[in-house]
C-alpha atoms as a PDB file:
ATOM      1  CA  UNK A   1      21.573  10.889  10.834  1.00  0.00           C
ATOM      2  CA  UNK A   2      17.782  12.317  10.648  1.00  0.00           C
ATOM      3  CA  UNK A   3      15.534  10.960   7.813  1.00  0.00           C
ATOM      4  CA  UNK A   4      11.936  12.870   7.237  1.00  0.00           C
ATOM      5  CA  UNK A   5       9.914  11.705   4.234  1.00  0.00           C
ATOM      6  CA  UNK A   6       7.224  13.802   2.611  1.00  0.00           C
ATOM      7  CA  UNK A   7       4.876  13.827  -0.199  1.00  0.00           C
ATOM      8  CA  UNK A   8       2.709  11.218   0.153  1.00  0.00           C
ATOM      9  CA  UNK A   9      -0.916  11.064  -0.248  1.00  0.00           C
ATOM     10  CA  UNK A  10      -3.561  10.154  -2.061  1.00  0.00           C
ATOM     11  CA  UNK A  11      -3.411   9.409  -5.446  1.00  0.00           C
ATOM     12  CA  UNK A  12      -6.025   8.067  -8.408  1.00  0.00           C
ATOM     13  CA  UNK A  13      -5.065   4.950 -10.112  1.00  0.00           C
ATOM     14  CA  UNK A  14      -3.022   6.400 -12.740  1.00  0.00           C
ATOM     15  CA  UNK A  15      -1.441   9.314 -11.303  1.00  0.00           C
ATOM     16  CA  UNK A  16       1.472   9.775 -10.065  1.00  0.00           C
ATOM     17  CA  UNK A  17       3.762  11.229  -7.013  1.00  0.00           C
ATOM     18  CA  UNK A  18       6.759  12.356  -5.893  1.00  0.00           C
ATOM     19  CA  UNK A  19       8.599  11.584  -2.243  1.00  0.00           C
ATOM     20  CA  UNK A  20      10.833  13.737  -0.650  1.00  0.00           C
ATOM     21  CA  UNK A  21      13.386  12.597   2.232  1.00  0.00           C
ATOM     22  CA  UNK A  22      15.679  15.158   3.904  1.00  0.00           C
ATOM     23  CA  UNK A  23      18.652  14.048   4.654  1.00  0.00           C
ATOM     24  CA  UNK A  24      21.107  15.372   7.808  1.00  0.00           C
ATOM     25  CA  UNK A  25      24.494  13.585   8.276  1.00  0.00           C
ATOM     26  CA  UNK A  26      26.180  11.424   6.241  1.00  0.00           C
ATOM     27  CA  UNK A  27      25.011   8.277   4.317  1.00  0.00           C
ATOM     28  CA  UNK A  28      26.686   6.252   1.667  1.00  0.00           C
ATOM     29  CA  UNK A  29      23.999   4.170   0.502  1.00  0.00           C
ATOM     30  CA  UNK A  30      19.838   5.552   0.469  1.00  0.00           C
ATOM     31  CA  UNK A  31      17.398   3.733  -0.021  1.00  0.00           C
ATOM     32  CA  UNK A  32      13.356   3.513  -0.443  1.00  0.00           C
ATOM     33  CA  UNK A  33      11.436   0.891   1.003  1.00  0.00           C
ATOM     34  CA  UNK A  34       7.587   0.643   1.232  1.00  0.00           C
ATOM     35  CA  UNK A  35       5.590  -1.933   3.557  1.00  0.00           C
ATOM     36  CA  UNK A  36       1.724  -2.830   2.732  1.00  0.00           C
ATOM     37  CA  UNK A  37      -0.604  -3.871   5.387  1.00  0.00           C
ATOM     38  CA  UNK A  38       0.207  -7.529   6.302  1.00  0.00           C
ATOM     39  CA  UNK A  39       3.332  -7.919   3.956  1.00  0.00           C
ATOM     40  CA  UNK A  40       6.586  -7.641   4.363  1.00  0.00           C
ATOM     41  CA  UNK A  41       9.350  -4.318   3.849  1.00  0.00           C
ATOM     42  CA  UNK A  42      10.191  -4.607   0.503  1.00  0.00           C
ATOM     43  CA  UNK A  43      12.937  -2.415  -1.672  1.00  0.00           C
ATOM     44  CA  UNK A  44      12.062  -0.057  -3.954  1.00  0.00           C
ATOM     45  CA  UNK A  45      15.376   1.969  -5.198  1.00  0.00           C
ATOM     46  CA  UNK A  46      18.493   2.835  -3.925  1.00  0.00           C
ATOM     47  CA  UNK A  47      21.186   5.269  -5.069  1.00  0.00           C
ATOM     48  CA  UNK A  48      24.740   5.633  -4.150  1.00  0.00           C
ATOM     49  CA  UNK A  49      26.663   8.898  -4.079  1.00  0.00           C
ATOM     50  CA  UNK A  50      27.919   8.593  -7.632  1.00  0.00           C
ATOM     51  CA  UNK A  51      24.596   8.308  -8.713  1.00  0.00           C
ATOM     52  CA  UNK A  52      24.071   4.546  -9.463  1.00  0.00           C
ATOM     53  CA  UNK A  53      20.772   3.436  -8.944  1.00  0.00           C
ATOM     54  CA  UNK A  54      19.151  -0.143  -8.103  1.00  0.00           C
ATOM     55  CA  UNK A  55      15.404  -0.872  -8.818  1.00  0.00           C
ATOM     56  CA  UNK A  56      13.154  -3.906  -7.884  1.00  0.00           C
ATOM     57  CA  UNK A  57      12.508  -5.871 -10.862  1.00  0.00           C
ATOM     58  CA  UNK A  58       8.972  -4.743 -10.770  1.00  0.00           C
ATOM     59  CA  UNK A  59       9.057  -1.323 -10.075  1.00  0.00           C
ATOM     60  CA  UNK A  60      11.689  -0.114 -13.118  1.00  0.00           C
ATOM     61  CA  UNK A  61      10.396   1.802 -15.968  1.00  0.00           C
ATOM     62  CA  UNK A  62       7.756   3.540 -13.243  1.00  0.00           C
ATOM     63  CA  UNK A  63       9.476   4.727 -10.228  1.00  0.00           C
ATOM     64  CA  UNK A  64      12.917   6.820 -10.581  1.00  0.00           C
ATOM     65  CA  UNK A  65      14.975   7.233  -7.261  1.00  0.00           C
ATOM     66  CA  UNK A  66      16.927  10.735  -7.168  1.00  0.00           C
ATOM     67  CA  UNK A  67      18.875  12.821  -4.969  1.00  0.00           C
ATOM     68  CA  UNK A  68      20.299  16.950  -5.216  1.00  0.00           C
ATOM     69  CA  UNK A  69      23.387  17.790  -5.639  1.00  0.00           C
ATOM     70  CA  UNK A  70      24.073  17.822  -1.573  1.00  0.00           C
ATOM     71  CA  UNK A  71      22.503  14.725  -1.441  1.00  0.00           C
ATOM     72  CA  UNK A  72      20.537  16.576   1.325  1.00  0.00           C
ATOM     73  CA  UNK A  73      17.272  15.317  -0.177  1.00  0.00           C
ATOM     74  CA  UNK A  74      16.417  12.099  -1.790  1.00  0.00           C
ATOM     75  CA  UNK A  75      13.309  11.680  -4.254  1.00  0.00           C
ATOM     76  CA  UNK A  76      11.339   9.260  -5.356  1.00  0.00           C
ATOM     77  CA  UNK A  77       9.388  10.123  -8.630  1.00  0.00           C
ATOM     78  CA  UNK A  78       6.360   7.239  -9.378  1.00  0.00           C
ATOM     79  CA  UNK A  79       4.611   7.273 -12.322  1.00  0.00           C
ATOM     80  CA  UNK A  80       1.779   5.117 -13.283  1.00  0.00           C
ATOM     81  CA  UNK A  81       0.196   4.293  -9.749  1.00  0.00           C
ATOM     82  CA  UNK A  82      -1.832   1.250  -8.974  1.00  0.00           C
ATOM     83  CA  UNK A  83      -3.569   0.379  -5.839  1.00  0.00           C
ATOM     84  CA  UNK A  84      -0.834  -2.370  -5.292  1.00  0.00           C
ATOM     85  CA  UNK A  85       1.951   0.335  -4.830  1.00  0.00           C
ATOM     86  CA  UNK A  86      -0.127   1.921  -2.300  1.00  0.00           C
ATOM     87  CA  UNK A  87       1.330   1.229   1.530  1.00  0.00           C
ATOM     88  CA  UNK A  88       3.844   3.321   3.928  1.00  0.00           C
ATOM     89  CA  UNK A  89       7.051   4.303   1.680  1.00  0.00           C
ATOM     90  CA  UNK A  90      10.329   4.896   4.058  1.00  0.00           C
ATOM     91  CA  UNK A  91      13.481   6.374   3.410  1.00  0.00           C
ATOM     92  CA  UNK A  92      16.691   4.644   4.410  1.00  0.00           C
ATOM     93  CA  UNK A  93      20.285   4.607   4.940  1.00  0.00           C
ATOM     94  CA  UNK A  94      23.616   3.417   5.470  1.00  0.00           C
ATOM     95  CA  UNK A  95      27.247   4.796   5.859  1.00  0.00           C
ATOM     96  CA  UNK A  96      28.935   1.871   4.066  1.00  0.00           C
ATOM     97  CA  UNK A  97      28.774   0.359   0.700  1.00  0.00           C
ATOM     98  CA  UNK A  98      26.606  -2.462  -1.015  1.00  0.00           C
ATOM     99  CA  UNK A  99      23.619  -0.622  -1.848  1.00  0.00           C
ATOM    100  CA  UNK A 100      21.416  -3.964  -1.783  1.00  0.00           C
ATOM    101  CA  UNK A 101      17.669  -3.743  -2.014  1.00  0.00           C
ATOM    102  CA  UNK A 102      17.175  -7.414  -0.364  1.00  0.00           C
ATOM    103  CA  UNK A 103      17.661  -6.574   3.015  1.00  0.00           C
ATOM    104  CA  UNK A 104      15.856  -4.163   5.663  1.00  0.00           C
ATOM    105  CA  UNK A 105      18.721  -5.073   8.127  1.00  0.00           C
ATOM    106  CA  UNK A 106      21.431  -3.565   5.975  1.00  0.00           C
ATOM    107  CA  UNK A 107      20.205   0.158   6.756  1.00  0.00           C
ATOM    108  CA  UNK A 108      20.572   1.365  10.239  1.00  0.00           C
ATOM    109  CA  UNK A 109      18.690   4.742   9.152  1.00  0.00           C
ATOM    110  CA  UNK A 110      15.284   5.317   8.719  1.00  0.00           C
ATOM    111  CA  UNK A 111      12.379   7.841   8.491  1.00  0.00           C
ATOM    112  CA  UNK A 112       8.890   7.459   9.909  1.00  0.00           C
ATOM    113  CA  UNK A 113       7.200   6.634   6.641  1.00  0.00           C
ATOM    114  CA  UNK A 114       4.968   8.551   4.660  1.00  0.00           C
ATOM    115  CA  UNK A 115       1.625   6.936   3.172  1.00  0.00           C
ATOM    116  CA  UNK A 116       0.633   6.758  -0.166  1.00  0.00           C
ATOM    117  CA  UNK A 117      -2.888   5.389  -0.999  1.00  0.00           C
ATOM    118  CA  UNK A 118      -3.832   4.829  -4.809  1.00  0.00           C
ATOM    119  CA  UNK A 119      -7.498   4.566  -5.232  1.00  0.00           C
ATOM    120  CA  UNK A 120     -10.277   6.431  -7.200  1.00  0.00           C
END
């Protein structure tokens, strides 16, 4: 499995993004994560293939995870930006159930991040 995120940038405080992932092989479970300088990984969404979604308590109401049809490419809409959401945003999966948000170790997937910096 081969996970490439895109879409990142910079952003004003405000504004908003959207993250792509492409997706090759097959994944139950997908997941965003994002990681600030000096904190921990932390969950954003997940989605499982019938389309359930899972949001950190913080985060609903501004970010929306997605995926196509295929589930070839996984999105991450964010509305709303503030410097605090700014940091490296990955893409993750797994092959097996429990789509939990709590734990890095659960996905043995993952792209090579893509930045997003919210600043004016």
């Amino acid at each position: 499995v081969q996970l490439v995120e895109s879409g990142g940038g910079l952003v004003q405080p405000g504004g908003s993004l959207r993250l792509s992932c492409a997706v090759s092989g097959y994944t139950y479970c997908m997941a965003w994560f994002r990681q600030a300088p000096g904190k921990k990984r932390e969950g954003v969404a997940s989605i499982d293939p019938s389309g359930n979604t899972a949001y950190a308590d913080s985060l609903k109401g501004r970010f929306t995870i997605s995926q196509d049809n295929t589930r070839n490419t996984l999105y991450l809409h964010m509305n709303g930006l503030d410097p605090e959401d700014s940091g490296m945003y990955y893409c993750a999966a797994k092959p097996s159930a429990l789509c939990t948000l709590r734990s890095t170790a659960a996905y043995i997937y993952w792209g090579q991040g893509t930045q997003v910096t919210v600043s004016s």
